[in-house]
PDB file of N, CA and C in Angstrom:
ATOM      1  N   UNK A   1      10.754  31.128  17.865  1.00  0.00           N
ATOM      2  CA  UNK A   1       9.687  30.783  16.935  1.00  0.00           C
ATOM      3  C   UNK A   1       9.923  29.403  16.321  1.00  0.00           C
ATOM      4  N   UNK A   2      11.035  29.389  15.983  1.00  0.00           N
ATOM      5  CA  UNK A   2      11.636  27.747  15.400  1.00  0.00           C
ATOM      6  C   UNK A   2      11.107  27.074  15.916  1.00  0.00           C
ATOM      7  N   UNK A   3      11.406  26.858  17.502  1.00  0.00           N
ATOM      8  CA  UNK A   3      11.540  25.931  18.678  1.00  0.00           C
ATOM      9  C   UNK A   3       9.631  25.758  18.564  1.00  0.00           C
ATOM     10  N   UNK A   4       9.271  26.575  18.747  1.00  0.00           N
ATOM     11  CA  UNK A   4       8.000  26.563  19.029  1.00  0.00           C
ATOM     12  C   UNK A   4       7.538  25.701  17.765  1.00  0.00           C
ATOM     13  N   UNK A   5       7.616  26.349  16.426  1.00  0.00           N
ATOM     14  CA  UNK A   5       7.341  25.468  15.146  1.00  0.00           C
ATOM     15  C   UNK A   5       7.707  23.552  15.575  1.00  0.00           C
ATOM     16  N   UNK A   6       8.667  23.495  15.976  1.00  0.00           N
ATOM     17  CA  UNK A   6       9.304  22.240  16.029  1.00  0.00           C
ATOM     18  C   UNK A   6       8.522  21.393  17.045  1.00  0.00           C
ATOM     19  N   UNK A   7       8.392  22.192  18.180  1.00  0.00           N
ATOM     20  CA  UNK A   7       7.571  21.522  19.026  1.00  0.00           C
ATOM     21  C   UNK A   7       6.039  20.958  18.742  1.00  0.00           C
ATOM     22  N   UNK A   8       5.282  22.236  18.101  1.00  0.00           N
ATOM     23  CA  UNK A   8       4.034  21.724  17.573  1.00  0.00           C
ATOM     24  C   UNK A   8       4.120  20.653  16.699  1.00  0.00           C
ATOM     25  N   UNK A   9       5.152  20.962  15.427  1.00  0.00           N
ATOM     26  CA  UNK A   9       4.536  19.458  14.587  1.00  0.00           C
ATOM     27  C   UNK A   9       5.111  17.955  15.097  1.00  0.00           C
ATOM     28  N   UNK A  10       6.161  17.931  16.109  1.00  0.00           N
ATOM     29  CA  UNK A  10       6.348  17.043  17.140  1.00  0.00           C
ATOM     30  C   UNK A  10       5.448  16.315  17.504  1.00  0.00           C
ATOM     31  N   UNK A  11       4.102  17.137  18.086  1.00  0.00           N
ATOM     32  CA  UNK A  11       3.647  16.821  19.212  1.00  0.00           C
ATOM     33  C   UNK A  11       2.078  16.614  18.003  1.00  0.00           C
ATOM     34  N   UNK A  12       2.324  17.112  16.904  1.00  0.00           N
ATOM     35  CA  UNK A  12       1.064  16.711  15.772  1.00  0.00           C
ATOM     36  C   UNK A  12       1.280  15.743  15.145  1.00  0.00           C
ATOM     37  N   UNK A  13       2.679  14.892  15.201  1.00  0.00           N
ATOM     38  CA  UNK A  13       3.231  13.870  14.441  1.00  0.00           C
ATOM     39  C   UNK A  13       2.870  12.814  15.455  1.00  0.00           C
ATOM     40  N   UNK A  14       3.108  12.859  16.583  1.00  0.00           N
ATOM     41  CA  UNK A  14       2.868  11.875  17.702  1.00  0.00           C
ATOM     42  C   UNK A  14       1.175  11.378  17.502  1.00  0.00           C
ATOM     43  N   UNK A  15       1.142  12.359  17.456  1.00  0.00           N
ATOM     44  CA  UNK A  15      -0.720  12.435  17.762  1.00  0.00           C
ATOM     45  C   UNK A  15      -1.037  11.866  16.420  1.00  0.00           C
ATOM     46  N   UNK A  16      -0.519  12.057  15.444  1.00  0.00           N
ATOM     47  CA  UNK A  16      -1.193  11.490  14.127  1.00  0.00           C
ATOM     48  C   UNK A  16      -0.707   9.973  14.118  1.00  0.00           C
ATOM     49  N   UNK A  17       0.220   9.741  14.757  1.00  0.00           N
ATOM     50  CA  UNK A  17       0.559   8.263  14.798  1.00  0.00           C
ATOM     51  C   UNK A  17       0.009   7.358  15.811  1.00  0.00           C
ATOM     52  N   UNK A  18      -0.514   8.039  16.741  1.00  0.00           N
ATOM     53  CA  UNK A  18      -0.942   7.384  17.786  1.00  0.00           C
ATOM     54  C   UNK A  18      -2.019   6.500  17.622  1.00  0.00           C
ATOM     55  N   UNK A  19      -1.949   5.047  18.150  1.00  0.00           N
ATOM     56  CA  UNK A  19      -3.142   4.232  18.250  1.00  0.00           C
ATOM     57  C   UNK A  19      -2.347   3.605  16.518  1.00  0.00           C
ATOM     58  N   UNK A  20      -1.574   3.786  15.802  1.00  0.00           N
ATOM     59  CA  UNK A  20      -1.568   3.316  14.469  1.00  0.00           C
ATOM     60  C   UNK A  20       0.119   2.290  15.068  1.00  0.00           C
ATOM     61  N   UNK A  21      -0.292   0.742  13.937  1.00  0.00           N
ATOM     62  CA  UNK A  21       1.253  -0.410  14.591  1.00  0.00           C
ATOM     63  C   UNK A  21       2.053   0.496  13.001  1.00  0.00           C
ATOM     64  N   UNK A  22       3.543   0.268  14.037  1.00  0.00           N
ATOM     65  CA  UNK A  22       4.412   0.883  12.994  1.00  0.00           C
ATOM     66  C   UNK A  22       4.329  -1.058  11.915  1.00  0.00           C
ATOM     67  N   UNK A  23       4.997  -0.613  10.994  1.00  0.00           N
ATOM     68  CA  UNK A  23       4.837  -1.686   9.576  1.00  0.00           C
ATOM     69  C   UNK A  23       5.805  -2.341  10.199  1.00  0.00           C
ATOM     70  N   UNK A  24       6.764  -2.737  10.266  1.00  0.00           N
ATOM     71  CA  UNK A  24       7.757  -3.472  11.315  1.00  0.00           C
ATOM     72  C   UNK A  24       6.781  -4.484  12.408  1.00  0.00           C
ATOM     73  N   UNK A  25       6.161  -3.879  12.972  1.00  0.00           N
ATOM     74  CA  UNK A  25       5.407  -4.803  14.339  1.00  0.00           C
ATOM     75  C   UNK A  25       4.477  -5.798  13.470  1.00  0.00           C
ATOM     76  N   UNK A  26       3.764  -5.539  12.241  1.00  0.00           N
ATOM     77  CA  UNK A  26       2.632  -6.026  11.566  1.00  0.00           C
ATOM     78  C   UNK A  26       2.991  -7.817  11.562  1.00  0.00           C
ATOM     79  N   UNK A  27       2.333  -8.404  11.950  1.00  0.00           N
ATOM     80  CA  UNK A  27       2.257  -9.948  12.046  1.00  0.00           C
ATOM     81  C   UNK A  27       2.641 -10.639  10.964  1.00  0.00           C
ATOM     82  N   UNK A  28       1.906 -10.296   9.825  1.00  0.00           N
ATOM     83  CA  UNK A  28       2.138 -10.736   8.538  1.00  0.00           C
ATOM     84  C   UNK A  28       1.018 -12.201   8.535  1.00  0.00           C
ATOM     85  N   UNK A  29       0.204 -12.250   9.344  1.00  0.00           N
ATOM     86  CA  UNK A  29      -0.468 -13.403   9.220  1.00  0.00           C
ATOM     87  C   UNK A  29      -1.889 -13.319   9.558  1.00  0.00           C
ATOM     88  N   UNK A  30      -2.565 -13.425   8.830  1.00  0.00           N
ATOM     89  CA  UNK A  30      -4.281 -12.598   8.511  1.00  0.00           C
ATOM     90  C   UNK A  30      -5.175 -14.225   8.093  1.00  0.00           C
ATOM     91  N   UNK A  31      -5.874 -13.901   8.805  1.00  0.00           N
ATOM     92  CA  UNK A  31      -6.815 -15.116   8.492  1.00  0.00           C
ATOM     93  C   UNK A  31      -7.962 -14.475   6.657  1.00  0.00           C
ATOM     94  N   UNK A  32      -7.823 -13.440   7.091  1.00  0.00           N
ATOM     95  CA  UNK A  32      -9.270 -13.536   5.842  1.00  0.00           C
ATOM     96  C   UNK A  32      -7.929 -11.587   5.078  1.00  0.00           C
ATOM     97  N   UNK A  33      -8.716 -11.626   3.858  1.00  0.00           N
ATOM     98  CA  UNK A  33      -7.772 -10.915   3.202  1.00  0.00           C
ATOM     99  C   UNK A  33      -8.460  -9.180   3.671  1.00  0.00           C
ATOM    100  N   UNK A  34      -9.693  -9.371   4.175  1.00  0.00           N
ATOM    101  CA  UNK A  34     -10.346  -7.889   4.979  1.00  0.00           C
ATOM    102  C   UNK A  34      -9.460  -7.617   5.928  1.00  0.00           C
ATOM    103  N   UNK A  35      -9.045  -8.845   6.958  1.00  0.00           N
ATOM    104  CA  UNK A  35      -8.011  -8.526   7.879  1.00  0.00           C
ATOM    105  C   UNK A  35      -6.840  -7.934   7.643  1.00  0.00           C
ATOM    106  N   UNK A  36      -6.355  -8.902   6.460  1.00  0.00           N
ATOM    107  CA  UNK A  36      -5.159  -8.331   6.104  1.00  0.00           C
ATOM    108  C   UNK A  36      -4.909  -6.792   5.520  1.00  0.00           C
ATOM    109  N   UNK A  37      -5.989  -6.391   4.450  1.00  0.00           N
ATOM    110  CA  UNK A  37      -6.290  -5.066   4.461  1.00  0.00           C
ATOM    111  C   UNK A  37      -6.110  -4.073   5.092  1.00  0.00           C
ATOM    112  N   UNK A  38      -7.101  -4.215   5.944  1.00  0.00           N
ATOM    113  CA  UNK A  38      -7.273  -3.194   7.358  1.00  0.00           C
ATOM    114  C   UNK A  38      -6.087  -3.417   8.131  1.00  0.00           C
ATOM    115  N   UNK A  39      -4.931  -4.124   8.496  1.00  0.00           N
ATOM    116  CA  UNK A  39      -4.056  -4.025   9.206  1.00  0.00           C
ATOM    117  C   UNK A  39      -2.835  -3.104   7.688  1.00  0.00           C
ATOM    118  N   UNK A  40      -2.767  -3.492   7.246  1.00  0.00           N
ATOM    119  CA  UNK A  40      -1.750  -3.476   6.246  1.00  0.00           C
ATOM    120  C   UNK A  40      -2.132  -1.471   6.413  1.00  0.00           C
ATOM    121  N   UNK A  41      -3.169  -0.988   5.959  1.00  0.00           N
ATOM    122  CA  UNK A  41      -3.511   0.151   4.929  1.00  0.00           C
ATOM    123  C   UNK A  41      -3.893   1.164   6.071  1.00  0.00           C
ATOM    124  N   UNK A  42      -3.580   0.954   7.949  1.00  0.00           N
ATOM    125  CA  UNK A  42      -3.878   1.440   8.755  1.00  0.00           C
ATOM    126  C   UNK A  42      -2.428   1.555   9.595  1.00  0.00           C
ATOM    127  N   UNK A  43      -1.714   1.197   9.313  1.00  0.00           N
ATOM    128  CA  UNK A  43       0.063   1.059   9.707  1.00  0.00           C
ATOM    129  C   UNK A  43       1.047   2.034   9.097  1.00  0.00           C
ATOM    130  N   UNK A  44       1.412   2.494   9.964  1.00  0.00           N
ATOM    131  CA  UNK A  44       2.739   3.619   9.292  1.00  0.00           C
ATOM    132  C   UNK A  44       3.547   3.077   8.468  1.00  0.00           C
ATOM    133  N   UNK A  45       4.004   3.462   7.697  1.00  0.00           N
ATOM    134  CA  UNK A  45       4.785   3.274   6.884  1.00  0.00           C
ATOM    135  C   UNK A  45       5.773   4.219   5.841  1.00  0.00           C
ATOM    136  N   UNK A  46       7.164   4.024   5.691  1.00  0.00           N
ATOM    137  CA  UNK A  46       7.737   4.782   5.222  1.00  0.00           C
ATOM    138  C   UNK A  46       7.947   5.769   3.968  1.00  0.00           C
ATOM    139  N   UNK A  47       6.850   4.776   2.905  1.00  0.00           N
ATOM    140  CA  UNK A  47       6.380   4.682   2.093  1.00  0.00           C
ATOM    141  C   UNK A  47       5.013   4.536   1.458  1.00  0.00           C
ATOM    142  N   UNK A  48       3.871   5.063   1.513  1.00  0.00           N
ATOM    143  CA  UNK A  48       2.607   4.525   1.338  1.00  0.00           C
ATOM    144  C   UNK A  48       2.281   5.564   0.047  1.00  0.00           C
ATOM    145  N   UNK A  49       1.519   4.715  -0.853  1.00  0.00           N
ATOM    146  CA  UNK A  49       1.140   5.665  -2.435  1.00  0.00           C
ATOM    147  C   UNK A  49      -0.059   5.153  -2.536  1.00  0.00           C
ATOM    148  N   UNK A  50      -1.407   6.096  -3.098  1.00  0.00           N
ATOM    149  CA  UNK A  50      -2.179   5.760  -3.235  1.00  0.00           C
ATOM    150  C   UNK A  50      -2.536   6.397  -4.437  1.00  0.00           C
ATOM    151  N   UNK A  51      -2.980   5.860  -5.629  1.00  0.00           N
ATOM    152  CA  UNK A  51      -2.831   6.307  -6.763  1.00  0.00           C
ATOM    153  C   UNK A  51      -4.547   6.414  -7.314  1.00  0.00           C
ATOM    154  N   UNK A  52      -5.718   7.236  -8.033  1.00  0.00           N
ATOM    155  CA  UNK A  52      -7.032   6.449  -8.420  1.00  0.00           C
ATOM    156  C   UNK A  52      -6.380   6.569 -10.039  1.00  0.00           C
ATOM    157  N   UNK A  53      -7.469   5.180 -11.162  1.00  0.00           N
ATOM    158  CA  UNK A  53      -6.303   5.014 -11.394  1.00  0.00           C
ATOM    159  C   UNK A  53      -7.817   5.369 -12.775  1.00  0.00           C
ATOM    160  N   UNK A  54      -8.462   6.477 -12.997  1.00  0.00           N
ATOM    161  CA  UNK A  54      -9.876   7.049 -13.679  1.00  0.00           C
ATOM    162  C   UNK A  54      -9.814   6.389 -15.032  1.00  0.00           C
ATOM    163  N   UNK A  55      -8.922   6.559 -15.732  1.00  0.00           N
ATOM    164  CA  UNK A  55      -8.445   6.275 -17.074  1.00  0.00           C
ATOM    165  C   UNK A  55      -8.460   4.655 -17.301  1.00  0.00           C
ATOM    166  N   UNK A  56      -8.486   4.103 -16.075  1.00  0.00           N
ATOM    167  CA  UNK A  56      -8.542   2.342 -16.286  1.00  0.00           C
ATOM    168  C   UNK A  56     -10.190   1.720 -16.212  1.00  0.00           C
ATOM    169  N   UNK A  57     -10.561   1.071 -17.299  1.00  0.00           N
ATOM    170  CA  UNK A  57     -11.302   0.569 -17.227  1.00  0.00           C
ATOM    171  C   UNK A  57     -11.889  -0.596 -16.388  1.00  0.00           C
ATOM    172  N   UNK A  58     -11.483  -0.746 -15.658  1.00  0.00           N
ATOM    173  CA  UNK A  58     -11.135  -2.210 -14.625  1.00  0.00           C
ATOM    174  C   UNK A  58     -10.321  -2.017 -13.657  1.00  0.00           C
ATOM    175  N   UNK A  59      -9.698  -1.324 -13.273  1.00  0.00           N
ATOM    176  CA  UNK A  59      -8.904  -0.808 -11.902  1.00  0.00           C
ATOM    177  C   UNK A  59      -9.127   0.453 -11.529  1.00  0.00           C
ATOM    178  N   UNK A  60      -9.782   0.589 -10.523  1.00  0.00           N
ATOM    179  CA  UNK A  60     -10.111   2.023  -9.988  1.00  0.00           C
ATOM    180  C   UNK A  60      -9.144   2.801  -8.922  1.00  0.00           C
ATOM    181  N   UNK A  61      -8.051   1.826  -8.155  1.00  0.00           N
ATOM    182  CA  UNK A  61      -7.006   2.223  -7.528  1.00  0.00           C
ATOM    183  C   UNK A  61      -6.297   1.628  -7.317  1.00  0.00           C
ATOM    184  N   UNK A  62      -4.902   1.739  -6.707  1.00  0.00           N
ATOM    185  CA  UNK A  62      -3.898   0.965  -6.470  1.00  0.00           C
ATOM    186  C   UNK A  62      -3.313   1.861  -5.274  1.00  0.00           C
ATOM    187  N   UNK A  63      -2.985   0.898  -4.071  1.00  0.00           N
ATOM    188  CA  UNK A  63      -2.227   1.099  -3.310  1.00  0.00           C
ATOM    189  C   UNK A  63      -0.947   0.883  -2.789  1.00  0.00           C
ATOM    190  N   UNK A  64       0.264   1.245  -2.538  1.00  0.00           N
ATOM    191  CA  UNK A  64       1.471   0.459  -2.874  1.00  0.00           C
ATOM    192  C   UNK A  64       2.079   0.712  -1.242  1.00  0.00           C
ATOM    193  N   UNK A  65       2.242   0.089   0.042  1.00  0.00           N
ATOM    194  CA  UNK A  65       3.131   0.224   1.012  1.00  0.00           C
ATOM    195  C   UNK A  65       4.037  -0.605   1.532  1.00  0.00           C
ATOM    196  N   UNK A  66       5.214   0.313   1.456  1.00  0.00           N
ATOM    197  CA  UNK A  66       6.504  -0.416   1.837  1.00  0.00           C
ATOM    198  C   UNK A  66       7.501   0.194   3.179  1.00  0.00           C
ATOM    199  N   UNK A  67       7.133  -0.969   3.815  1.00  0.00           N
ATOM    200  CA  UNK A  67       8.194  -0.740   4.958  1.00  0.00           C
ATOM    201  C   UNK A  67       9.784  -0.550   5.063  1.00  0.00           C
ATOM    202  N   UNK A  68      10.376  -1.197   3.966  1.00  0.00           N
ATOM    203  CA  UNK A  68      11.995  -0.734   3.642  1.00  0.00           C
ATOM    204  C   UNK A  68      12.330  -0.432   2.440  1.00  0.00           C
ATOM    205  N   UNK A  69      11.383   0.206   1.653  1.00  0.00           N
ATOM    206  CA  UNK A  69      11.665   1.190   0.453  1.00  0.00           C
ATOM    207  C   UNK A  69      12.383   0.230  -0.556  1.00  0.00           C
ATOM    208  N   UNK A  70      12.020  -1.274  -0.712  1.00  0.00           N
ATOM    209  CA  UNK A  70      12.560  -1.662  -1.386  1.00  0.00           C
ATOM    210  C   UNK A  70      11.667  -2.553  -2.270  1.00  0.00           C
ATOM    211  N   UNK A  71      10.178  -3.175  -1.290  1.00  0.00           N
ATOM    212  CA  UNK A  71       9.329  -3.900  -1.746  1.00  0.00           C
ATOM    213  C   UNK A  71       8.506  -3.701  -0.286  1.00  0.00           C
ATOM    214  N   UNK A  72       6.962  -3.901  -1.083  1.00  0.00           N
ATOM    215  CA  UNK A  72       6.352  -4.173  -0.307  1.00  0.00           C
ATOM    216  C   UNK A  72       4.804  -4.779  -0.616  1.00  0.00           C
ATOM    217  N   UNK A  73       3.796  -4.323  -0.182  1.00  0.00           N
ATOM    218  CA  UNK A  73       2.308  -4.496  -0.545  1.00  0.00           C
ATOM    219  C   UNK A  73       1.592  -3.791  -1.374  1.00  0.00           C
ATOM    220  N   UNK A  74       1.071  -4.206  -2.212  1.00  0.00           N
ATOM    221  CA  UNK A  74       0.496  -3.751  -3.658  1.00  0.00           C
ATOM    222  C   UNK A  74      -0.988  -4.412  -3.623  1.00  0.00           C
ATOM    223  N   UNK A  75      -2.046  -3.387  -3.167  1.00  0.00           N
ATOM    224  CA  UNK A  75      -3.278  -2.886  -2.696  1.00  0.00           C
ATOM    225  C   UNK A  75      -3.987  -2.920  -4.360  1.00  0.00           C
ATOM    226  N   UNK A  76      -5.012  -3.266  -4.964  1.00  0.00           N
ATOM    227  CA  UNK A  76      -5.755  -3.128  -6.396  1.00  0.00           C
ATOM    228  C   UNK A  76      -7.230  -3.314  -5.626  1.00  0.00           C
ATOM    229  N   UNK A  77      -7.855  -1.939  -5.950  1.00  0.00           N
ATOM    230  CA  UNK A  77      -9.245  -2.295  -6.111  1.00  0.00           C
ATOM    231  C   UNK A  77     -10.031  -2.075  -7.325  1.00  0.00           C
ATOM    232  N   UNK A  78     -10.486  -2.663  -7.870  1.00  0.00           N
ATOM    233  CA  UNK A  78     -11.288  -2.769  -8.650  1.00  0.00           C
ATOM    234  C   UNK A  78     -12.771  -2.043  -9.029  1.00  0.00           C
ATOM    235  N   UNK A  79     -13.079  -1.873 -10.445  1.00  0.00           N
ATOM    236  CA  UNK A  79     -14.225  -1.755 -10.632  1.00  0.00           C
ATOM    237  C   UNK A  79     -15.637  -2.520 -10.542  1.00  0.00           C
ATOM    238  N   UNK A  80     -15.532  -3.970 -10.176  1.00  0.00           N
ATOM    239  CA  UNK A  80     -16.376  -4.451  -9.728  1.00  0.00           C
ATOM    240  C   UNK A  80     -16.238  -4.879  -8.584  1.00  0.00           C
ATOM    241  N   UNK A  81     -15.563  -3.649  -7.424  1.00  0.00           N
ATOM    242  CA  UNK A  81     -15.679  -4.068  -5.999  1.00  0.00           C
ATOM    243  C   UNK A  81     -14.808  -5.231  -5.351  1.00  0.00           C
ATOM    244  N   UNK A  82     -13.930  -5.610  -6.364  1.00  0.00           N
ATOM    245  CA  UNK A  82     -12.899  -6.690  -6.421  1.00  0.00           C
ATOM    246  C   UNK A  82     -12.070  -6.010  -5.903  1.00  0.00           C
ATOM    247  N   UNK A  83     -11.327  -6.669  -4.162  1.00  0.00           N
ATOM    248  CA  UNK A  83      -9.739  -6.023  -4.046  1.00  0.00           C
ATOM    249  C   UNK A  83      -8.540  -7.594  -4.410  1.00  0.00           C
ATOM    250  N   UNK A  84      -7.489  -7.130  -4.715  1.00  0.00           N
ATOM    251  CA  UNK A  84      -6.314  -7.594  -4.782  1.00  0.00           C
ATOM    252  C   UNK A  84      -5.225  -7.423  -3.846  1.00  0.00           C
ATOM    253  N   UNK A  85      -4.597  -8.371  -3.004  1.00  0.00           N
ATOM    254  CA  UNK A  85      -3.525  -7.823  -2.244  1.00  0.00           C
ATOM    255  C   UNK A  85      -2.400  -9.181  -3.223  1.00  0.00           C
ATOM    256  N   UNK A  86      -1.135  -8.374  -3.076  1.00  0.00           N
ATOM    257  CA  UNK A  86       0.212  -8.875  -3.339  1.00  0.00           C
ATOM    258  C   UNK A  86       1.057  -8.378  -2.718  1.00  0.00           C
ATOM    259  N   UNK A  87       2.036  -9.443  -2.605  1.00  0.00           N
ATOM    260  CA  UNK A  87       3.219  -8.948  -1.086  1.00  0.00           C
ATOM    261  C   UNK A  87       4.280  -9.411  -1.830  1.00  0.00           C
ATOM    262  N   UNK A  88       5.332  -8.750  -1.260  1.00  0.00           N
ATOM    263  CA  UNK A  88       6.879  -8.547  -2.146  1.00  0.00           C
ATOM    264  C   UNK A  88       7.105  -7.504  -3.250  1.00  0.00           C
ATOM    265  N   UNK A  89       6.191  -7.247  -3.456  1.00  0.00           N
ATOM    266  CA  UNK A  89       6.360  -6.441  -4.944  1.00  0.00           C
ATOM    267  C   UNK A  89       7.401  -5.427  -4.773  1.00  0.00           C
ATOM    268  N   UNK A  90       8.312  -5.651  -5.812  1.00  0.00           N
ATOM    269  CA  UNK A  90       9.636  -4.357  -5.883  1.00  0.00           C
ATOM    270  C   UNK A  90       9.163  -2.809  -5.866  1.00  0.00           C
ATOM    271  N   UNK A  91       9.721  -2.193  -5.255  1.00  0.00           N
ATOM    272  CA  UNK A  91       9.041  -0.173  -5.365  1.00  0.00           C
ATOM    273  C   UNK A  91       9.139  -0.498  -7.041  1.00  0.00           C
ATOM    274  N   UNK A  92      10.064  -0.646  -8.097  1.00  0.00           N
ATOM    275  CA  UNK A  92      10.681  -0.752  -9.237  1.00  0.00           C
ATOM    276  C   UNK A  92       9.079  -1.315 -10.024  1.00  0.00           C
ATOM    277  N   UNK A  93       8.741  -2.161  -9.444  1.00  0.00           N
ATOM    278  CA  UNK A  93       7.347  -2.798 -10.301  1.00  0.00           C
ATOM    279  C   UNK A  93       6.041  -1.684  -9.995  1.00  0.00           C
ATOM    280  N   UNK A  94       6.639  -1.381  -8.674  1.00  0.00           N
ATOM    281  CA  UNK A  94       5.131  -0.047  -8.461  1.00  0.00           C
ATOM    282  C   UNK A  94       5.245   0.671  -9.371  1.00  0.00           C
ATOM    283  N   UNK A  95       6.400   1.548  -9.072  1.00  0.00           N
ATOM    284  CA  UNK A  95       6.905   2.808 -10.143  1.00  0.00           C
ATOM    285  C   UNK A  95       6.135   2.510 -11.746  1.00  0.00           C
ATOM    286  N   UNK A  96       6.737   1.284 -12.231  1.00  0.00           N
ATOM    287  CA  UNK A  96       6.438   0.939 -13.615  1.00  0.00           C
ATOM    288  C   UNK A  96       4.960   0.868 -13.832  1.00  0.00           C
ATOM    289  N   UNK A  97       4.006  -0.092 -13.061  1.00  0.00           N
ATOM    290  CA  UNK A  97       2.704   0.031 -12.428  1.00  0.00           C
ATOM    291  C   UNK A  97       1.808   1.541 -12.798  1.00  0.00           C
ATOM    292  N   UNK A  98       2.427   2.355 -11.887  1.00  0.00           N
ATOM    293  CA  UNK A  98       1.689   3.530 -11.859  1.00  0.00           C
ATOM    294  C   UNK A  98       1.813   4.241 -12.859  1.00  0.00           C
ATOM    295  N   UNK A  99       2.927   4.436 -13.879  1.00  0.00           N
ATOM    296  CA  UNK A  99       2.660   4.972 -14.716  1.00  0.00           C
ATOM    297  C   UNK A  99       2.497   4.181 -15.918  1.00  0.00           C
ATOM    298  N   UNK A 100       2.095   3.178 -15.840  1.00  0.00           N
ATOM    299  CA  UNK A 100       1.645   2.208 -17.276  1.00  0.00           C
ATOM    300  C   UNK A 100       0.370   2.660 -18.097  1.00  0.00           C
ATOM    301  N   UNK A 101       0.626   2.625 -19.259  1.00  0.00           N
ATOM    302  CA  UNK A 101      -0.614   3.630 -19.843  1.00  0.00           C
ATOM    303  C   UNK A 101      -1.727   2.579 -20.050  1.00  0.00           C
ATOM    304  N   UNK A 102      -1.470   1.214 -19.446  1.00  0.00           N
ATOM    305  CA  UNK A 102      -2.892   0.569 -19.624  1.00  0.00           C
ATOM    306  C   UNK A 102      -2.301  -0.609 -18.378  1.00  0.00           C
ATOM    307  N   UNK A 103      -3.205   0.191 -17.295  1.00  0.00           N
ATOM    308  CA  UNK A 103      -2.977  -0.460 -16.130  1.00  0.00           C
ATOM    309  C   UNK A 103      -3.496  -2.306 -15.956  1.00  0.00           C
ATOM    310  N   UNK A 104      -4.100  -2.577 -16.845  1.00  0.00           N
ATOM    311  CA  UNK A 104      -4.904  -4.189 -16.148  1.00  0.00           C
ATOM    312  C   UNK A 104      -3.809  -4.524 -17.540  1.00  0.00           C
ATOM    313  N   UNK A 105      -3.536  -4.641 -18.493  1.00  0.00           N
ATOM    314  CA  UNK A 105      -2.442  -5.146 -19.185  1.00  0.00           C
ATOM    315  C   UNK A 105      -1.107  -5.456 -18.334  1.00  0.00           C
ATOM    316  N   UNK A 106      -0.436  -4.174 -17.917  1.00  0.00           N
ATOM    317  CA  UNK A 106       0.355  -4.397 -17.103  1.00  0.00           C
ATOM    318  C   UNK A 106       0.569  -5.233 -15.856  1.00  0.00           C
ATOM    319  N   UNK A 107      -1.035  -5.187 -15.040  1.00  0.00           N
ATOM    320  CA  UNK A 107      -1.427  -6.040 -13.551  1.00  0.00           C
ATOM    321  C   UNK A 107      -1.035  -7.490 -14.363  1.00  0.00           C
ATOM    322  N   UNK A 108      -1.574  -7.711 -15.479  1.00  0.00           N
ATOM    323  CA  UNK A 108      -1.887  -9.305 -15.799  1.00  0.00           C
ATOM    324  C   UNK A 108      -0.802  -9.924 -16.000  1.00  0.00           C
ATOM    325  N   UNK A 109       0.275  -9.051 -17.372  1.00  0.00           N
ATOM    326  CA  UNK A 109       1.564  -9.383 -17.396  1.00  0.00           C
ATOM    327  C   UNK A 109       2.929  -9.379 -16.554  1.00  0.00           C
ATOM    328  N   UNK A 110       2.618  -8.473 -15.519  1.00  0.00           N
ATOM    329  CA  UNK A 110       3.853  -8.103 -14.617  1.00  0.00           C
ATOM    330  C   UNK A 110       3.665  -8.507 -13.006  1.00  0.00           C
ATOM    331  N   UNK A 111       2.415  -8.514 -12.700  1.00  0.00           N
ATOM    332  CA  UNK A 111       1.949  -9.064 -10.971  1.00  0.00           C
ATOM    333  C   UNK A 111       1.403 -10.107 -10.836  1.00  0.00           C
ATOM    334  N   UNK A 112       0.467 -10.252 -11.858  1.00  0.00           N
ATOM    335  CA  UNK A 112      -0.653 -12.018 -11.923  1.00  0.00           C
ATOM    336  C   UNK A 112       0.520 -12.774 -11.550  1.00  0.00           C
ATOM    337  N   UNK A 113       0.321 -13.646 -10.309  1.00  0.00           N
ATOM    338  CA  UNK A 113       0.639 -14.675 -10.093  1.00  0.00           C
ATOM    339  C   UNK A 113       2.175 -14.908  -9.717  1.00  0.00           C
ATOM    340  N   UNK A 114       3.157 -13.460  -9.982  1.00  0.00           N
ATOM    341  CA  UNK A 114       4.267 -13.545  -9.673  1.00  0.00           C
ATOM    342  C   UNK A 114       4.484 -12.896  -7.490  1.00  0.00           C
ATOM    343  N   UNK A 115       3.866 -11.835  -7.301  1.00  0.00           N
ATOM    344  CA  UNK A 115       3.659 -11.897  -5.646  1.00  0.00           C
ATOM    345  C   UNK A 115       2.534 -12.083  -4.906  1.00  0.00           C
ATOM    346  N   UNK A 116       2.829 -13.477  -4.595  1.00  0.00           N
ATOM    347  CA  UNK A 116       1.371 -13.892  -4.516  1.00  0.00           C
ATOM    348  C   UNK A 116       1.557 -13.350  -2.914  1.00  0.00           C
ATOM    349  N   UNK A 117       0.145 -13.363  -2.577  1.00  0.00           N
ATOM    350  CA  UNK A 117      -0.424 -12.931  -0.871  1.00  0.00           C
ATOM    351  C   UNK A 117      -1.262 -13.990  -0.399  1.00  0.00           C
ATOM    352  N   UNK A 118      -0.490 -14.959   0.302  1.00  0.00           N
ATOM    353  CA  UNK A 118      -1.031 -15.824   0.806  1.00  0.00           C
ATOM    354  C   UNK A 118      -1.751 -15.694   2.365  1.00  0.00           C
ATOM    355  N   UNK A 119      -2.934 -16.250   2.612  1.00  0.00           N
ATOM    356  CA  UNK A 119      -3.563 -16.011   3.742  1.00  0.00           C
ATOM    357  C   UNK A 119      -2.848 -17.150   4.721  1.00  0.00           C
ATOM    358  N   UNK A 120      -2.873 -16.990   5.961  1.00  0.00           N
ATOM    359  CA  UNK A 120      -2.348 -18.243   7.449  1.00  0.00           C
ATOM    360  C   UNK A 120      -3.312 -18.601   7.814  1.00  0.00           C
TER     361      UNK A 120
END
């Protein structure tokens, strides 16, 4: 029965990954920031958090994925349809991030302008 258990989610793990670039292969070089998006938020990763964030008046979600659990991409969409990407960001700044009791205070003072996401 084990064996059998083991085999199915094997073969459901394959299948759920399939057609998706592991975060490792990802280029890192996006002409327009939609590109970068859609590659970034469609890639496995070891780490991926997706938080909605109701209680914020001005940030409606945040996405945080990291390929070596140490830093990575920090995803903000907005209430007026505004997204944000930032790259480098420490797990340590997510963590703090997600539970900040006034999320766009925190974005302004702790991410504005410190990991920036530059387009190629």
């Amino acid at each position: 029965m084990k064996k059998t258990l083991l085999i199915i989610f094997g073969t459901a793990s394959l299948l759920a990954c399939k057609g998706k670039t592991d975060c490792q292969e990802l280029s890192g070089t996006y002409s327009t920031f939609v590109e970068a998006r859609k590659e970034i938020t469609k890639a496995n990763y070891p780490i991926k958090k997706i938080q909605s964030t109701p209680e914020s008046s001005w940030i409606k979600r945040i996405e945080f994925y990291s390929c070596n659990e140490k830093e990575g991409y920090l995803i903000i969409y907005t209430t007026r349809a505004e997204e944000y990407i930032h790259a480098h960001v420490p797990l340590a700044i997510w963590e703090e991030f997600s539970t900040a009791k006034s999320k766009g205070s925190y974005y302004n003072t702790n991410i504005v302008n410190r990991y920036a996401f530059n387009l190629k």
